[in-house]
Protein backbone atom coordinates (compact mmCIF):
# COMPACT_ATOMS: atom_id res chain seq x y z
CA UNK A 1 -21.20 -13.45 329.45
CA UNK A 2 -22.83 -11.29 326.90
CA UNK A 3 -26.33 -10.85 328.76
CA UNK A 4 -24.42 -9.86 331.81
CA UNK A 5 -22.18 -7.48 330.55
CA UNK A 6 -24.88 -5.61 328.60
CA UNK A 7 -27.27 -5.79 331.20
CA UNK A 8 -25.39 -5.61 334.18
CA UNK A 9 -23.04 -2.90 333.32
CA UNK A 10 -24.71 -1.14 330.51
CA UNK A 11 -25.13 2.37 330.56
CA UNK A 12 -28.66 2.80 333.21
CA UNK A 13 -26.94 0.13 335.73
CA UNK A 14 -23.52 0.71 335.21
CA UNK A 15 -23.20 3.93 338.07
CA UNK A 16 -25.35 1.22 340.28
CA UNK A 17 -21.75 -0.06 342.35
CA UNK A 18 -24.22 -3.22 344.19
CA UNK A 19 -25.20 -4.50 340.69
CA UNK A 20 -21.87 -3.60 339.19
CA UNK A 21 -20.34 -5.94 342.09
CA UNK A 22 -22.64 -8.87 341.71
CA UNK A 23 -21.89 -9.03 337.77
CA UNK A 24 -18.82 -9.00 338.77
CA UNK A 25 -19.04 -11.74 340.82
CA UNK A 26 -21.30 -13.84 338.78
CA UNK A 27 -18.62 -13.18 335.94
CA UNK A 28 -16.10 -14.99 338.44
CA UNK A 29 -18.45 -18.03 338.83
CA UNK A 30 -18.92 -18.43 335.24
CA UNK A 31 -15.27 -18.72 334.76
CA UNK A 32 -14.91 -21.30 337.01
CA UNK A 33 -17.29 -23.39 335.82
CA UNK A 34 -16.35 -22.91 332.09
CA UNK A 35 -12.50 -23.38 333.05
CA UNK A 36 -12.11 -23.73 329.11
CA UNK A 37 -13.43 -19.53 328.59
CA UNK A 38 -10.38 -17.57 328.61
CA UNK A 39 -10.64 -14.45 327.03
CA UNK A 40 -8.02 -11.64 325.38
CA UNK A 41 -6.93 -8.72 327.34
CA UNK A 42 -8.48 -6.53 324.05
CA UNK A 43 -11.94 -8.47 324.76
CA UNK A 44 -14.74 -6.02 325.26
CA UNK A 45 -15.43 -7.86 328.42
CA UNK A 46 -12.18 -7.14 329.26
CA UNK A 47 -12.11 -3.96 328.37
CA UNK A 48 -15.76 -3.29 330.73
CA UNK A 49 -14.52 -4.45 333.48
CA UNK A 50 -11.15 -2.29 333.28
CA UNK A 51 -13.22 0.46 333.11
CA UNK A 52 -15.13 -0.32 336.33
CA UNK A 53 -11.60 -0.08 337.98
CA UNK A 54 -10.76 3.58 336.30
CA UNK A 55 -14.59 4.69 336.63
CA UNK A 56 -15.14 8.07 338.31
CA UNK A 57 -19.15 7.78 338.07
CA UNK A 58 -19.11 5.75 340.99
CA UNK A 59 -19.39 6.89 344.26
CA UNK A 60 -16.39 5.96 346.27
CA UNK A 61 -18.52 4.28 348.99
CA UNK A 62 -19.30 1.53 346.13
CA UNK A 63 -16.50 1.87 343.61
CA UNK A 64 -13.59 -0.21 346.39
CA UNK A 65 -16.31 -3.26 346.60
CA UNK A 66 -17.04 -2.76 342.32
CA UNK A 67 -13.48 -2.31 341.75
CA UNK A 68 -12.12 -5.28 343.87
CA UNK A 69 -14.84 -7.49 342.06
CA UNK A 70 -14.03 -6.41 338.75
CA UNK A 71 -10.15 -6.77 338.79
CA UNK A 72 -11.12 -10.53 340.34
CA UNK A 73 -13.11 -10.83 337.76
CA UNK A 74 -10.28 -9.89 335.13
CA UNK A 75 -8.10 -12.45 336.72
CA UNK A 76 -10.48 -15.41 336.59
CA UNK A 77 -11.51 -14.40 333.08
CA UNK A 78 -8.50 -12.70 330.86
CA UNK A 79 -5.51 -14.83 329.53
CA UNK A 80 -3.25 -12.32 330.19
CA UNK A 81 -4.42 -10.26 333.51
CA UNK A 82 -1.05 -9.26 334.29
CA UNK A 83 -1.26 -6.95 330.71
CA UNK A 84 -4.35 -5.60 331.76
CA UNK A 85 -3.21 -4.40 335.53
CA UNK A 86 -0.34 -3.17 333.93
CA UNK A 87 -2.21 -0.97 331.91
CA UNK A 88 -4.64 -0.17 334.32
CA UNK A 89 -1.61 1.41 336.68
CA UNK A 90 0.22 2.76 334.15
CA UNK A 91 -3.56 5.28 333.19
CA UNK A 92 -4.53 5.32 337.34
CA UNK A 93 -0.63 6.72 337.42
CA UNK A 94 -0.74 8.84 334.34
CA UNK A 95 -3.83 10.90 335.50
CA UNK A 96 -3.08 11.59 339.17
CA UNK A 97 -1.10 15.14 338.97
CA UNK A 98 -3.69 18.00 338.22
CA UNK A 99 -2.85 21.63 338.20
CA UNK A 100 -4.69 23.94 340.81
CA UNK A 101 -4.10 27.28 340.28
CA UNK A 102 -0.31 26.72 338.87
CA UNK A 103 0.29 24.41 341.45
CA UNK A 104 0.44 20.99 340.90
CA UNK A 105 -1.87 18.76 343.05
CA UNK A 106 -2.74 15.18 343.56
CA UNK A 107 -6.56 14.01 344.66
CA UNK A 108 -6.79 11.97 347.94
CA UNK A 109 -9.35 10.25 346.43
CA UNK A 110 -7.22 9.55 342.99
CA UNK A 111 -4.76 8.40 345.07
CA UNK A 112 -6.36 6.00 347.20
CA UNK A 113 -8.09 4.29 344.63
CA UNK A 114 -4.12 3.52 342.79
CA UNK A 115 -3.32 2.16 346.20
CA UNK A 116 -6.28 0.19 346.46
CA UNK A 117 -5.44 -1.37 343.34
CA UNK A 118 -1.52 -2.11 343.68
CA UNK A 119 -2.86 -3.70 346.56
C-alpha cells in the first residue's frame, strides 16, 4: 500500500488523473484480497485519497473518474468511511461561497464536484 501511495500519487504523478485512477483501483483490489487490512480514517492513506476527492490540480475531465476511484477506494479500505465522507462534505460545503466583487458567488464547477460526491 505504501509503494503505491508514494509512487502513484506522489507529488510528479499525483496531477496525472489516469494514474491517480488506476492506484486507486489497484488500492481496491488489494483490499479485497487482504480482507484482514482495515485502516483508520486518520491513516495517511486515508488521508491521500481524501485529498484526491477535494483536489483542484486536476483537470475536471479526469478528477470525476480519480475522484469516484478514490472515495471507492476509501470505502474498501477505511474502518470508518462514513467519518471520512462526512468530513469530506462538510470542507466540499464549507468552501463553495466565494465573494466576487461584494457579491457572493458559487463555482459551477465547485458545485458539481459536491454533487458528484453526495452522489
Amino acid at each position: 500500500i505504501t509503494v503505491l501511495t508514494s509512487t502513484g500519487l506522489g507529488t510528479p504523478l499525483r496531477n496525472d488523473g489516469v494514474v491517480v485512477r488506476y492506484i486507486c483501483i489497484a488500492l481496491q483490489k488489494l483490499a479485497r484480497a487482504e480482507e484482514h487490512v482495515r485502516l483508520h480514517a486518520n491513516h495517511t492513506v486515508v488521508e491521500m485519497l481524501a485529498g484526491i476527492v477535494k483536489s483542484s490540480h486536476l483537470c475536471e475531465d479526469s478528477w470525476f473518474s480519480a475522484a469516484e476511484e478514490a472515495l471507492n477506494a476509501i470505502f474498501s479500505l477505511c474502518e470508518e468511511p462514513e467519518i471520512v465522507a462526512g468530513t469530506l462534505l462538510r470542507e466540499m460545503t464549507g468552501s463553495l461561497c466565494l465573494e466576487v466583487d461584494g457579491n457572493p458567488t458559487i463555482p459551477c464547477h465547485a458545485l458539481s464536484r459536491l454533487f458528484f460526491v453526495v452522489g
